[in-house]
Protein backbone atom coordinates (compact mmCIF):
# COMPACT_ATOMS: atom_id res chain seq x y z
CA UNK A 1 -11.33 17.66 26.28
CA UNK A 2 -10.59 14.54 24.60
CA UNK A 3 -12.49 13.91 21.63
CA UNK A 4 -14.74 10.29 21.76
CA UNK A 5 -15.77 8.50 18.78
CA UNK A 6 -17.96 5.24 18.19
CA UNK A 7 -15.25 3.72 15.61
CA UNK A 8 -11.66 5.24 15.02
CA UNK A 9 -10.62 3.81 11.64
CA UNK A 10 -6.50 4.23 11.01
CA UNK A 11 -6.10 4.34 7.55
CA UNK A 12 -7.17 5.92 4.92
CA UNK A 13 -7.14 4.36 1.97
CA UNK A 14 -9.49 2.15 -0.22
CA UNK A 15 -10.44 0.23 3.12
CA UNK A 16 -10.72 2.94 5.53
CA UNK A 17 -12.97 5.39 3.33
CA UNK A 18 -15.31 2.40 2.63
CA UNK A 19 -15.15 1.69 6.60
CA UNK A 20 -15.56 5.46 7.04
CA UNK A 21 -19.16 5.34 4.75
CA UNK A 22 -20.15 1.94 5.85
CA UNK A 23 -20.12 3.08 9.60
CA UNK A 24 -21.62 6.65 8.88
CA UNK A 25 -24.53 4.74 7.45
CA UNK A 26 -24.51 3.01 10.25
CA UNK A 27 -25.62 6.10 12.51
CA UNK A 28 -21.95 5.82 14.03
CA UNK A 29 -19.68 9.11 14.85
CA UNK A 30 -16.41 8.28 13.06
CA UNK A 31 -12.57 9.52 13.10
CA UNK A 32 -10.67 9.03 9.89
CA UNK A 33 -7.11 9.28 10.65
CA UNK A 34 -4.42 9.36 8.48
CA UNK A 35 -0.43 10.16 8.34
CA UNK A 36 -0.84 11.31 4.67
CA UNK A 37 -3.27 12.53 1.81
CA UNK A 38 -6.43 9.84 1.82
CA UNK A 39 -6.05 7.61 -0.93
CA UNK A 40 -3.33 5.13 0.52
CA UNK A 41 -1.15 3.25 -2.21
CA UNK A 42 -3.47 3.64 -5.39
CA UNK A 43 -2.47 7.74 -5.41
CA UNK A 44 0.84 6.62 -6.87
CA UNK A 45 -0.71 4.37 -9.38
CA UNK A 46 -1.14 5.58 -13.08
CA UNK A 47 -4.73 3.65 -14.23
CA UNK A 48 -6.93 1.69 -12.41
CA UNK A 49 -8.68 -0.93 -14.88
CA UNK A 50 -10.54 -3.81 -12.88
CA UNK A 51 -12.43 -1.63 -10.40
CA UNK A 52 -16.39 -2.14 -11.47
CA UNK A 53 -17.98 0.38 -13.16
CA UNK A 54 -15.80 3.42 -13.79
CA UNK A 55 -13.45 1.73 -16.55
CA UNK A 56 -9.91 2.84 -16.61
CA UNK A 57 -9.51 5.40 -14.16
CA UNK A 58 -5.88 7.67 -12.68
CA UNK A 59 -5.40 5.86 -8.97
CA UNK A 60 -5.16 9.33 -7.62
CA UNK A 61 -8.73 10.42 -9.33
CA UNK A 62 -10.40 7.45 -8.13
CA UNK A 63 -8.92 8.25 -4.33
CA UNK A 64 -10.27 11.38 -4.42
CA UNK A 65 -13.85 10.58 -5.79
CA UNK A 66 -13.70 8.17 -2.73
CA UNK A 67 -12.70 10.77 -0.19
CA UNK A 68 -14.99 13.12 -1.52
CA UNK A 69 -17.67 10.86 -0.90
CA UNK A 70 -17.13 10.44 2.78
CA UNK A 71 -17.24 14.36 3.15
CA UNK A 72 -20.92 13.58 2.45
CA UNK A 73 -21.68 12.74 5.79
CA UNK A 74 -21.45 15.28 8.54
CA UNK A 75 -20.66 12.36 11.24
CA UNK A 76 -16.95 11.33 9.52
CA UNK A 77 -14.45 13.77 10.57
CA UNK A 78 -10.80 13.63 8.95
CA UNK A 79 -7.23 14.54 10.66
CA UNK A 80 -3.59 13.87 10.15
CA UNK A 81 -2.59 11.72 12.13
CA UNK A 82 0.47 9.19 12.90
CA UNK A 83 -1.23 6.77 15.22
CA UNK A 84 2.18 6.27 17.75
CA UNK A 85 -0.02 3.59 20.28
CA UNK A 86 -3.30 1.59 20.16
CA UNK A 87 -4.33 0.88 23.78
CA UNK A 88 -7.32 -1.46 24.39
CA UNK A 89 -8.94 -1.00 27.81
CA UNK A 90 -11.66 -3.19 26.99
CA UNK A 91 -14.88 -0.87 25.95
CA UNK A 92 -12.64 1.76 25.19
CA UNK A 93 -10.20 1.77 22.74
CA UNK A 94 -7.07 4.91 23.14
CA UNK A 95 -5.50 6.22 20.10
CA UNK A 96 -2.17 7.96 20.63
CA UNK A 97 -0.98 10.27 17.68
CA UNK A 98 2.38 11.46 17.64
CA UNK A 99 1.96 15.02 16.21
CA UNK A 100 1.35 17.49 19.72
CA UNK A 101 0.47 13.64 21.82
CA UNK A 102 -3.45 14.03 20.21
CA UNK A 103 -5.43 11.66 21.70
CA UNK A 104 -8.48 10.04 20.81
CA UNK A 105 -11.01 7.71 22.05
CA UNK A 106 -13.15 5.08 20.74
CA UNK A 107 -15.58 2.39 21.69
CA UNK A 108 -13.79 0.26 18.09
CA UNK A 109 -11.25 0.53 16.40
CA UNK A 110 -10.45 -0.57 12.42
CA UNK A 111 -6.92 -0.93 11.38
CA UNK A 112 -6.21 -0.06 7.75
CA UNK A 113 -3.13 1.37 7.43
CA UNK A 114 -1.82 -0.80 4.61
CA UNK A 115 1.77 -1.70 3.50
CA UNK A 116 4.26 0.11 1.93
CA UNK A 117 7.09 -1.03 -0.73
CA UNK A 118 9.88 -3.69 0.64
CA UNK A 119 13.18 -2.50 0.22
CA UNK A 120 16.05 -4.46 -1.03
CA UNK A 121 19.01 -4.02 1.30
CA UNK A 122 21.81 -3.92 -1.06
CA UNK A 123 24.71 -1.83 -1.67
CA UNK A 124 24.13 1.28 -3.42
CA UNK A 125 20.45 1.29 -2.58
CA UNK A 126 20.44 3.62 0.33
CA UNK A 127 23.05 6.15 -1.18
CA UNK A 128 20.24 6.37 -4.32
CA UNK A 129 17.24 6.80 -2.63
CA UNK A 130 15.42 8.97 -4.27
CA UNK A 131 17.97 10.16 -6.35
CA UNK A 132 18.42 7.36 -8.67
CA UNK A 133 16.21 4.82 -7.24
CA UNK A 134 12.07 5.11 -7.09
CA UNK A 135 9.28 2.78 -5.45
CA UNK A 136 6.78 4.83 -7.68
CA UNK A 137 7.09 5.24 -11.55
CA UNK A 138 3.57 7.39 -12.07
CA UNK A 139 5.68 9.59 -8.94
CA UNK A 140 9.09 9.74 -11.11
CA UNK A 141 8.77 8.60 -14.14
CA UNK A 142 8.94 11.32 -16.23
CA UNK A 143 12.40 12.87 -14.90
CA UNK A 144 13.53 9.39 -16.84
CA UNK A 145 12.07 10.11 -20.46
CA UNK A 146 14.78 8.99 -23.34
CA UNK A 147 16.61 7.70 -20.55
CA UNK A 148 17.80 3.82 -19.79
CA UNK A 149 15.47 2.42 -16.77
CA UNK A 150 15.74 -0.55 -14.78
CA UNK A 151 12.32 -2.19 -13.09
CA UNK A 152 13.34 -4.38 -10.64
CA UNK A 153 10.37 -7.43 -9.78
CA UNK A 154 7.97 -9.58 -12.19
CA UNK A 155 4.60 -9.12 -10.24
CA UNK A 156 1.69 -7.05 -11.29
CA UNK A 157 3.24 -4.01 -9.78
CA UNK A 158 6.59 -3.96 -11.86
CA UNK A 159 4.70 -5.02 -14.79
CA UNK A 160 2.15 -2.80 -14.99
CA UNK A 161 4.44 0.51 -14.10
CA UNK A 162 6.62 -1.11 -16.38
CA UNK A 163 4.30 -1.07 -19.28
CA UNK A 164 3.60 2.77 -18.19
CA UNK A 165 7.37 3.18 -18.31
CA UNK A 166 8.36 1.54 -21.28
CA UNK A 167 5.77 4.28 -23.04
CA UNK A 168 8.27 7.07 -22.07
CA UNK A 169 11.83 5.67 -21.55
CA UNK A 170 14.84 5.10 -24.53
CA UNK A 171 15.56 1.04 -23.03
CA UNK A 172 14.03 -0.57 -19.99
CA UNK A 173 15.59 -3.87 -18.34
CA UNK A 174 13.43 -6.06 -16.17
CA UNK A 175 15.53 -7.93 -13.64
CA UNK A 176 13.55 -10.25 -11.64
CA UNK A 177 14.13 -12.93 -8.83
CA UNK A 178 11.68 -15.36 -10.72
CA UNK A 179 10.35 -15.02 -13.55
CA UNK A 180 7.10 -12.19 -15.01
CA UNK A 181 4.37 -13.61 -12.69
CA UNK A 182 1.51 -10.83 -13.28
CA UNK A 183 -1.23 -11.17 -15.58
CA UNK A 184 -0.58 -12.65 -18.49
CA UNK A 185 -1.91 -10.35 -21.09
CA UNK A 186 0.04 -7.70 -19.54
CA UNK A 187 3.49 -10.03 -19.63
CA UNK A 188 2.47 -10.64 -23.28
CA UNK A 189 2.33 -6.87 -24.22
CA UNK A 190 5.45 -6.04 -21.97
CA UNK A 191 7.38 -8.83 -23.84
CA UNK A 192 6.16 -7.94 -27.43
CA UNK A 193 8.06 -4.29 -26.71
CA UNK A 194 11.56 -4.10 -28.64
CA UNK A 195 13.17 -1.81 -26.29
CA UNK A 196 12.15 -4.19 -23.61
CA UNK A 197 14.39 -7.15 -21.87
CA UNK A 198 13.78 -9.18 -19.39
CA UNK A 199 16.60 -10.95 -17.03
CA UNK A 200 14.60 -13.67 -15.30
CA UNK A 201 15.88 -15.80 -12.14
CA UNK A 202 18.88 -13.03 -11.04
CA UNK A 203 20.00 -12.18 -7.57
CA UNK A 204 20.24 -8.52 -7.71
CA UNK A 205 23.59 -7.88 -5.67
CA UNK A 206 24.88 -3.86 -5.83
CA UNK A 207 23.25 -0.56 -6.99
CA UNK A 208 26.59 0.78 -9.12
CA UNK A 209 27.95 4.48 -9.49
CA UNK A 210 29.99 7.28 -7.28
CA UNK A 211 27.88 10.59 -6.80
CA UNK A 212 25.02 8.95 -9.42
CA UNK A 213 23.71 5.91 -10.10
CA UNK A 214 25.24 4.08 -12.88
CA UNK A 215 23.71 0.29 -13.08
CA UNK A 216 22.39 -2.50 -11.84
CA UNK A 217 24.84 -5.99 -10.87
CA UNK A 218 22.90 -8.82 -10.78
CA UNK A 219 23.75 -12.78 -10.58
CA UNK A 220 22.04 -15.63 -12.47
CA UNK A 221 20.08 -18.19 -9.86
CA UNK A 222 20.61 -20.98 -12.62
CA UNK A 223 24.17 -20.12 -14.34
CA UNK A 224 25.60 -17.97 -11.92
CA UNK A 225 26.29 -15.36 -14.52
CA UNK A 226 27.19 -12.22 -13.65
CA UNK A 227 25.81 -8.96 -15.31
CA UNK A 228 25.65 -5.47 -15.10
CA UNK A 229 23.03 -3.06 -16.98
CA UNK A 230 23.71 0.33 -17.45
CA UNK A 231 20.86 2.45 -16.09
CA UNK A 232 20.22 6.07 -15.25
CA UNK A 233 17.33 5.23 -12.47
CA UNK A 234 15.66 2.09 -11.16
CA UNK A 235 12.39 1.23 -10.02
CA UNK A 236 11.51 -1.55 -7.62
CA UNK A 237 8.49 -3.39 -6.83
CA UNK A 238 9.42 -6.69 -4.72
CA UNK A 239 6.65 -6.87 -2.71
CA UNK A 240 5.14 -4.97 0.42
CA UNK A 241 5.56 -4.63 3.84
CA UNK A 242 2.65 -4.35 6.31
CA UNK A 243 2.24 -0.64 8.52
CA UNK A 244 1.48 -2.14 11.25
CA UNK A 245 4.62 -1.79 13.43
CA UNK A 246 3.05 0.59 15.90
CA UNK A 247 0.69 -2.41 16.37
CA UNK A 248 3.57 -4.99 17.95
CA UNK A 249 1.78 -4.56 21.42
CA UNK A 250 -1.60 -5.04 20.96
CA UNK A 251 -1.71 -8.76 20.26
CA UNK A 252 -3.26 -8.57 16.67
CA UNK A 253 -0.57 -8.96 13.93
CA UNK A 254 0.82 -12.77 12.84
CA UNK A 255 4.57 -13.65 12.79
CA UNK A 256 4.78 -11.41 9.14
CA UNK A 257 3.32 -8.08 10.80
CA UNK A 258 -0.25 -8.45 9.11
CA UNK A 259 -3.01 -8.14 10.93
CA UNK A 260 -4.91 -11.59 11.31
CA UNK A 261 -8.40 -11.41 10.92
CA UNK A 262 -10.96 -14.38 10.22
CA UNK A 263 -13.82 -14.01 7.63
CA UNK A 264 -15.73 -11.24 9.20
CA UNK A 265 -12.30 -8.86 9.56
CA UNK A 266 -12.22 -9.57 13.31
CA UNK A 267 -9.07 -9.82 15.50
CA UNK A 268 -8.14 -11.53 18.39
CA UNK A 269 -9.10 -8.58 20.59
CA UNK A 270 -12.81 -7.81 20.80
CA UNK A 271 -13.67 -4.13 18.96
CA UNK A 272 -10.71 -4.15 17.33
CA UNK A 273 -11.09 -5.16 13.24
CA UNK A 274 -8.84 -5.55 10.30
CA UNK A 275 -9.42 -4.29 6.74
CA UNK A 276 -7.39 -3.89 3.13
CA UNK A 277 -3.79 -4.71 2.17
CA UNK A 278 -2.70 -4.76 6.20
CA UNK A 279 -4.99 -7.71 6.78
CA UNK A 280 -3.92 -11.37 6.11
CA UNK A 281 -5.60 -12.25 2.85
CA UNK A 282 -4.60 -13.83 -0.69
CA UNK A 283 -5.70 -10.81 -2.64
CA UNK A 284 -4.93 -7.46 -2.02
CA UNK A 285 -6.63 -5.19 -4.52
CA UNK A 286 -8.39 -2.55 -4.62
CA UNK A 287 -11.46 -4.19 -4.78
CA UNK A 288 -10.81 -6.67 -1.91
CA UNK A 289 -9.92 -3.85 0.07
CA UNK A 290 -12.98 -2.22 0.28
CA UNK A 291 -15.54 -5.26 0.71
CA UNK A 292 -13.06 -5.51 3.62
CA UNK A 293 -13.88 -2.29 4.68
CA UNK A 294 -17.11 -3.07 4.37
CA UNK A 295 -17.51 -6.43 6.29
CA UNK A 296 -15.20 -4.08 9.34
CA UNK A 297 -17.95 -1.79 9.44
CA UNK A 298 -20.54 -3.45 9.65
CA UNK A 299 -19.09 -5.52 12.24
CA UNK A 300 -17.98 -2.67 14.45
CA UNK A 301 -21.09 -1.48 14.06
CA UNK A 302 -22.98 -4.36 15.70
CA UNK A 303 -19.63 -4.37 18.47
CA UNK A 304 -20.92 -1.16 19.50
CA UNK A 305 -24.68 -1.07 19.39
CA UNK A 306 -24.37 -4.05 21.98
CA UNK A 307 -21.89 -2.53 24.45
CA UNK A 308 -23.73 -2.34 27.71
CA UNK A 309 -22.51 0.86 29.63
């Protein structure tokens, strides 16, 4: 028989587990689904420091706290899940998973799957995937210690793993499109580093090296200079790119893949609500992500108290 749930949230990650104990609250029977461990992006980051209240805190420690705290309601279950198809047939919503075709149903559904590392599409960056070239320096870091790194970005991502890196590494180059745009206390202590350099405004063009990565060639915006840097592994943090392509169909996602939403995390499609770094926002934190969790639930929650049967 197929299972039936009040909400279905797809995701779980900051957003989702808030969902998850925002709707259990709410007397609702909940699914939790998710293609990997709960935590979402913050398992592969090293320390935490603006989330209220606990300090500075391991990402992966603070996802399970979180987790753990949903398993203190008996009406959120958890599965594995890859969610293949969303279909809305008005007051029920169908969930199609692609491990054994599991199916689920649920009067609403909240998307929070998140976004995962943008990729550069360069030469030399598929033949070192992950085997010369990381999206996660807490992940692989350490393999590099007294080695010659190469962070490639200037956002609060690269910066911040780069600060983490430059702790364990013999050199670390930043090459960046712009120029160091994260915080600027953090871009201060990464610059005041002597091992440290910084290329600012470079088109990154080829990922060097035979059967191993040897460098980085990269191209001046302003001079047209051409450089390469010597590197046994690189690290990239460009940006993200929203899960959400299983979503194409449904009618919910803006001409970027992110799920548009308006102030209370509603989509175009009533029952169906956005929350966390998938959603169309300005800030995606970890922080952000869970008041949007929170505003989803509670929403959903009214959705389905006033469904007439």
């Amino acid at each position: 028989m197929m299972a039936q749930y009040d909400v279905i949230i797809v995701g779980a990650g900051p957003a989702g587990m808030t969902a998850a104990i925002y709707a259990a609250r709410a007397d609702m029977n909940v699914l939790l689904l998710d293609k990997l461990a709960p935590g979402g992006q913050i398992i592969n980051t090293n320390e935490i420091q603006n989330y209220p209240g606990v300090g500075t805190i391991n990402g992966a420690e603070l996802a399970y706290q979180m987790f753990e705290h949903t398993q203190q309601f008996d009406n959120i279950a958890f599965d594995y899940g890859t969610v293949k198809s969303i279909t809305d047939e008005g007051k029920v919503k169908r969930v199609l998973c692609e491990e054994d075709d599991k199916e689920f149903t649920a009067k609403a559904i909240i998307l929070a799957t998140g976004t995962r590392p943008r990729c550069l599409d360069i030469p030399g960056e598929d033949k070192f995937r992950g085997n010369g070239i990381s999206w996660c320096a807490i992940c692989d870091g350490a393999q590099y210690r007294d080695r010659d790194v190469v962070v490639i970005g200037g956002g609060n991502s690269a910066v911040e793993e780069s600060i983490f890196l430059a702790g364990i590494v013999k050199s670390l180059t930043i090459v960046t499109m712009f120029d160091l745009t994260a915080d600027p206390m953090a871009c201060d202590k990464l610059r005041a580093m002597d091992h440290v350099t910084v290329y600012p405004y470079q088109d990154i063009l080829e990922f060097t090296g035979d059967t191993k990565l040897t460098g980085v060639h990269f191209k001046s915006t302003k001079t047209g200079e051409e450089n390469t840097v010597s590197c046994d592994g690189v690290f990239e943090y460009i940006g993200l790119t929203p899960t959400t392509e299983f979503l194409k169909d449904l009618g919910v996602l803006n001409q970027f893949g992110y799920v548009e939403v308006d102030e209370k995390m509603h989509t175009k499609t009533a029952g169906i609500y956005g929350a966390g770094d998938c959603v169309t926002k300005n800030l995606r934190q970890v922080i952000t992500a869970c008041a949007d969790g929170a505003i989803a639930a509670q929403e959903a929650s009214h959705y389905v108290q006033n469904l007439v049967d």
